[in-house]
C-alpha atoms as a PDB file:
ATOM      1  CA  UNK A   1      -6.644  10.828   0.169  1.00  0.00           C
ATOM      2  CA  UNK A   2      -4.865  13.566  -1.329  1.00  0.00           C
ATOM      3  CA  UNK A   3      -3.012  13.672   1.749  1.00  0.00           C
ATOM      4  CA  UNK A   4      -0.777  10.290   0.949  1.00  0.00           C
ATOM      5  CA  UNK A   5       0.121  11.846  -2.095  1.00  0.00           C
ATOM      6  CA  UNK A   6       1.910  14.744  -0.248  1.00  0.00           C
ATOM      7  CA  UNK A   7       3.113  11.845   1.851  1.00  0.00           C
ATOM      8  CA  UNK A   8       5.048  10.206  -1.030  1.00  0.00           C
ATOM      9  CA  UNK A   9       6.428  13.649  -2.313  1.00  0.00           C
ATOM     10  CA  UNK A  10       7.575  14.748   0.400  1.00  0.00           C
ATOM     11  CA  UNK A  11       9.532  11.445   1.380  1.00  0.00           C
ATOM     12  CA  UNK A  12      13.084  10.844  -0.676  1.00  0.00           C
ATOM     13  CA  UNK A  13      12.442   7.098  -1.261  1.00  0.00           C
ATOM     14  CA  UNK A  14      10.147   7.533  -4.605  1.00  0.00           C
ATOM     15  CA  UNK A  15      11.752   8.749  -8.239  1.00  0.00           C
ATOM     16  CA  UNK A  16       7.791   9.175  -9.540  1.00  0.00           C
ATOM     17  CA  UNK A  17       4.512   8.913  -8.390  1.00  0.00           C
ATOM     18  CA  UNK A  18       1.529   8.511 -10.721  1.00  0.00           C
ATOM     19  CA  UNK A  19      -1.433   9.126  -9.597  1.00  0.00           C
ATOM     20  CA  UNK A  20      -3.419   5.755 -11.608  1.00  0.00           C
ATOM     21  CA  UNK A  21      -7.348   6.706  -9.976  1.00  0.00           C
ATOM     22  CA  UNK A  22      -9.060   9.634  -7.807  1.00  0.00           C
ATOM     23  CA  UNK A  23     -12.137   9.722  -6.671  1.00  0.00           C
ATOM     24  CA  UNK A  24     -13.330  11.935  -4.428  1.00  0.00           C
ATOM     25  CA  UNK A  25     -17.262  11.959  -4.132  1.00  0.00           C
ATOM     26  CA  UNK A  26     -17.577  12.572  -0.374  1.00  0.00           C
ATOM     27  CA  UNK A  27     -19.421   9.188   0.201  1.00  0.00           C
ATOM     28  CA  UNK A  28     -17.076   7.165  -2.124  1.00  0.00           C
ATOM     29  CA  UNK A  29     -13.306   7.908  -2.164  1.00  0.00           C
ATOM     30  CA  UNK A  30     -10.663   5.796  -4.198  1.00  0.00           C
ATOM     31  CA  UNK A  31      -6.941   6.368  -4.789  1.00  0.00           C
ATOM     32  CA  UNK A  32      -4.821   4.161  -6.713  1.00  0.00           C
ATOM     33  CA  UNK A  33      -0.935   5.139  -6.806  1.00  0.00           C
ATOM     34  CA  UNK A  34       2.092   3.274  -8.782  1.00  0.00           C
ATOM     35  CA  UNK A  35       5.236   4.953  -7.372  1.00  0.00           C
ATOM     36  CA  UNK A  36       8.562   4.004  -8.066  1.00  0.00           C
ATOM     37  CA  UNK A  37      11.049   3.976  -5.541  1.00  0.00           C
ATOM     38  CA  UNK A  38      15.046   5.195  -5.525  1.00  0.00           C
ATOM     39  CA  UNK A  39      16.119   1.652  -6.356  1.00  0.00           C
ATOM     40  CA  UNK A  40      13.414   1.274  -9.845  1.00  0.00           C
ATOM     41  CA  UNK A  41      11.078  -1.395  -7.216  1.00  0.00           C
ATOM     42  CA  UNK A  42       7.684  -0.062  -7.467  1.00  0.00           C
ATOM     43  CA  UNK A  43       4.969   0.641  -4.837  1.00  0.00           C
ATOM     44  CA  UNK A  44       0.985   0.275  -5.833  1.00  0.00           C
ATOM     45  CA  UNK A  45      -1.335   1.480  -3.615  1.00  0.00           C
ATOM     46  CA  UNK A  46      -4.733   1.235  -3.654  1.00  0.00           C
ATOM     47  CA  UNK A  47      -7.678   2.806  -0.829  1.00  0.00           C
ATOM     48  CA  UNK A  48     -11.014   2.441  -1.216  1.00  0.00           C
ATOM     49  CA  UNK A  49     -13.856   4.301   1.371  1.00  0.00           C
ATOM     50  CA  UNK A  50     -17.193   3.966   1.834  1.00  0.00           C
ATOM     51  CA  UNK A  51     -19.511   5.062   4.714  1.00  0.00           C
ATOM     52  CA  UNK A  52     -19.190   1.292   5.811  1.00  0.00           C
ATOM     53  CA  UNK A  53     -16.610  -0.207   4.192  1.00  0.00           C
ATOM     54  CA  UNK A  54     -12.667   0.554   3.995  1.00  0.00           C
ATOM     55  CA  UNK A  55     -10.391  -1.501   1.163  1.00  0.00           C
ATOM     56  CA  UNK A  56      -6.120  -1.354   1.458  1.00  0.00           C
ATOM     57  CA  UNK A  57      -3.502  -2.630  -0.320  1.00  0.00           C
ATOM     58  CA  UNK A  58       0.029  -1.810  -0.543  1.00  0.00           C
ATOM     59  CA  UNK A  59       1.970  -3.928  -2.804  1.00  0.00           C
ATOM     60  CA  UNK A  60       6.209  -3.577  -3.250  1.00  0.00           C
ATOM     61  CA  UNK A  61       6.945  -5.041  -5.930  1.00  0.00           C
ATOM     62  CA  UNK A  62      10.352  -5.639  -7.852  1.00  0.00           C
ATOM     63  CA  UNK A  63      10.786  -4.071 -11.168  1.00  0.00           C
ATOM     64  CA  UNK A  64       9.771  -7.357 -13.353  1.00  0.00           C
ATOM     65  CA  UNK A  65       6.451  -7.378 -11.280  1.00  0.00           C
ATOM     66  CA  UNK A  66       7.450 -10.537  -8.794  1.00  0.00           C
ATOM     67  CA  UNK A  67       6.028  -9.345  -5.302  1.00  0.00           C
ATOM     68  CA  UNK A  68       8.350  -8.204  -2.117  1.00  0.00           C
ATOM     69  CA  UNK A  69       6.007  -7.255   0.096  1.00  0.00           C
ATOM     70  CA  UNK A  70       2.169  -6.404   0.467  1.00  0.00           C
ATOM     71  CA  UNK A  71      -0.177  -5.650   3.287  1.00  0.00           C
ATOM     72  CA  UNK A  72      -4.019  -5.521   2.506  1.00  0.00           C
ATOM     73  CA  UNK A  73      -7.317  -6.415   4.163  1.00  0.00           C
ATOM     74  CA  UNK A  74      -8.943  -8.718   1.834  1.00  0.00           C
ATOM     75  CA  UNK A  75     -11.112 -11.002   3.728  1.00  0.00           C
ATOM     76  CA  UNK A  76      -9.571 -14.619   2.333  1.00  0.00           C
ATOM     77  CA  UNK A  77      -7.366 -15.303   5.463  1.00  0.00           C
ATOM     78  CA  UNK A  78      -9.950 -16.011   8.401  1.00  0.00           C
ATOM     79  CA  UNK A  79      -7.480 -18.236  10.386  1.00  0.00           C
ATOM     80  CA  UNK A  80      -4.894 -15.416  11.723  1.00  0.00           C
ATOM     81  CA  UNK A  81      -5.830 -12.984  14.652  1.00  0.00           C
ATOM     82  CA  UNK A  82      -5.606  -9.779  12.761  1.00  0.00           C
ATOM     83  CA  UNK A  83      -8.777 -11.202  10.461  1.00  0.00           C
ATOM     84  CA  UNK A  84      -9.001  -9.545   7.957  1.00  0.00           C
ATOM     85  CA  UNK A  85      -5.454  -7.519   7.828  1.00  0.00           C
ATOM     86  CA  UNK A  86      -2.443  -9.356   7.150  1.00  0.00           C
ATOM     87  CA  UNK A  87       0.881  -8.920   5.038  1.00  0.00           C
ATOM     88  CA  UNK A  88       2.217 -11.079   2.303  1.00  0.00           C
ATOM     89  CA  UNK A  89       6.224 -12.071   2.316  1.00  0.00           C
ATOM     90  CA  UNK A  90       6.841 -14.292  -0.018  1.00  0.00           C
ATOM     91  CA  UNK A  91       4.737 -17.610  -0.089  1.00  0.00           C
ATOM     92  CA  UNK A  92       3.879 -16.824   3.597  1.00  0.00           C
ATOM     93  CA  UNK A  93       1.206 -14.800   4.969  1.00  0.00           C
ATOM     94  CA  UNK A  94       1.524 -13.494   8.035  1.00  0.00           C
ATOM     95  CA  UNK A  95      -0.841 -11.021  10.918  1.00  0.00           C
ATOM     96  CA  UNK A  96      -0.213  -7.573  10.537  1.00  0.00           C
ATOM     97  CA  UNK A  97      -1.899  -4.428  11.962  1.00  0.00           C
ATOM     98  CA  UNK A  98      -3.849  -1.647   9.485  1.00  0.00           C
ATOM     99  CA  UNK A  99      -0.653  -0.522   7.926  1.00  0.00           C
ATOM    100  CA  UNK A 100      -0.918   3.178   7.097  1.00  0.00           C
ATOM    101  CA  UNK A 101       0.985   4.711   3.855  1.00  0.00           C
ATOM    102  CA  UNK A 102       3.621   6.315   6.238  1.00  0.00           C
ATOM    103  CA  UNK A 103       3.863   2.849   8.167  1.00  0.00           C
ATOM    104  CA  UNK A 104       4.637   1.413   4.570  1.00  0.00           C
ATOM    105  CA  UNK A 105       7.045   4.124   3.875  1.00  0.00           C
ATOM    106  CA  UNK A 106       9.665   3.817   6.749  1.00  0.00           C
ATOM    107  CA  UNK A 107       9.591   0.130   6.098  1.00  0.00           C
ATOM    108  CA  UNK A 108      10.978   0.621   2.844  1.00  0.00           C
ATOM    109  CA  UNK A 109      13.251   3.171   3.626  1.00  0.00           C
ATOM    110  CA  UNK A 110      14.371   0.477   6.327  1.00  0.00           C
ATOM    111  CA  UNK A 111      14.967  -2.363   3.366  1.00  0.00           C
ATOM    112  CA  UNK A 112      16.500   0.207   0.936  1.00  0.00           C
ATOM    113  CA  UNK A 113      19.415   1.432   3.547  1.00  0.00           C
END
């Protein structure tokens, strides 16, 4: 966990990272992030871990709050192929992979440039 906050220093797209949430109690671990990025947009992440049980979501959101982008694995879209991971654009949901934080990071370097 502590290693995705290294992650965000060390990349140039974020102005400030807060760290919102640690936990680190070797069977439960929880991290909850707001960082802003270059252009004032903000990133929120948020992993939960269990021995059995793994919880993502990375949202990009605009500065007034409205939603760019966010992948998570919440299990309330049974009908695509990547059950339960999938990525929110807009009104649309679409498949998507487990997204890591570095994943999430060159995509937003990507839409920034």
């Amino acid at each position: 966990m502590r290693g995705i906050v290294s992650l965000l220093k060390r990349s140039k797209v974020f102005t400030d990272i807060d760290v919102l949430e640690l936990v680190d109690e070797g069977t439960v671990q929880l991290l909850r992030i707001r960082a802003v990025l270059k252009d004032a947009s903000v990133l929120y992440i948020t992993e939960l871990h269990t021995a059995d049980f793994q919880k993502y979501s990375y949202q990009w959101q605009k500065k007034n709050g409205d939603t760019l982008l966010r992948w998570d694995n919440a299990p309330h879209h049974k009908a695509l192929k990547t059950f339960p991971h999938h990525r929110h654009e807009g009104d649309k949901v679409l498949p998507s992979h487990r997204i890591t934080v570095d994943e999430v990071i060159e995509v937003l370097k990507n839409k920034l440039d």
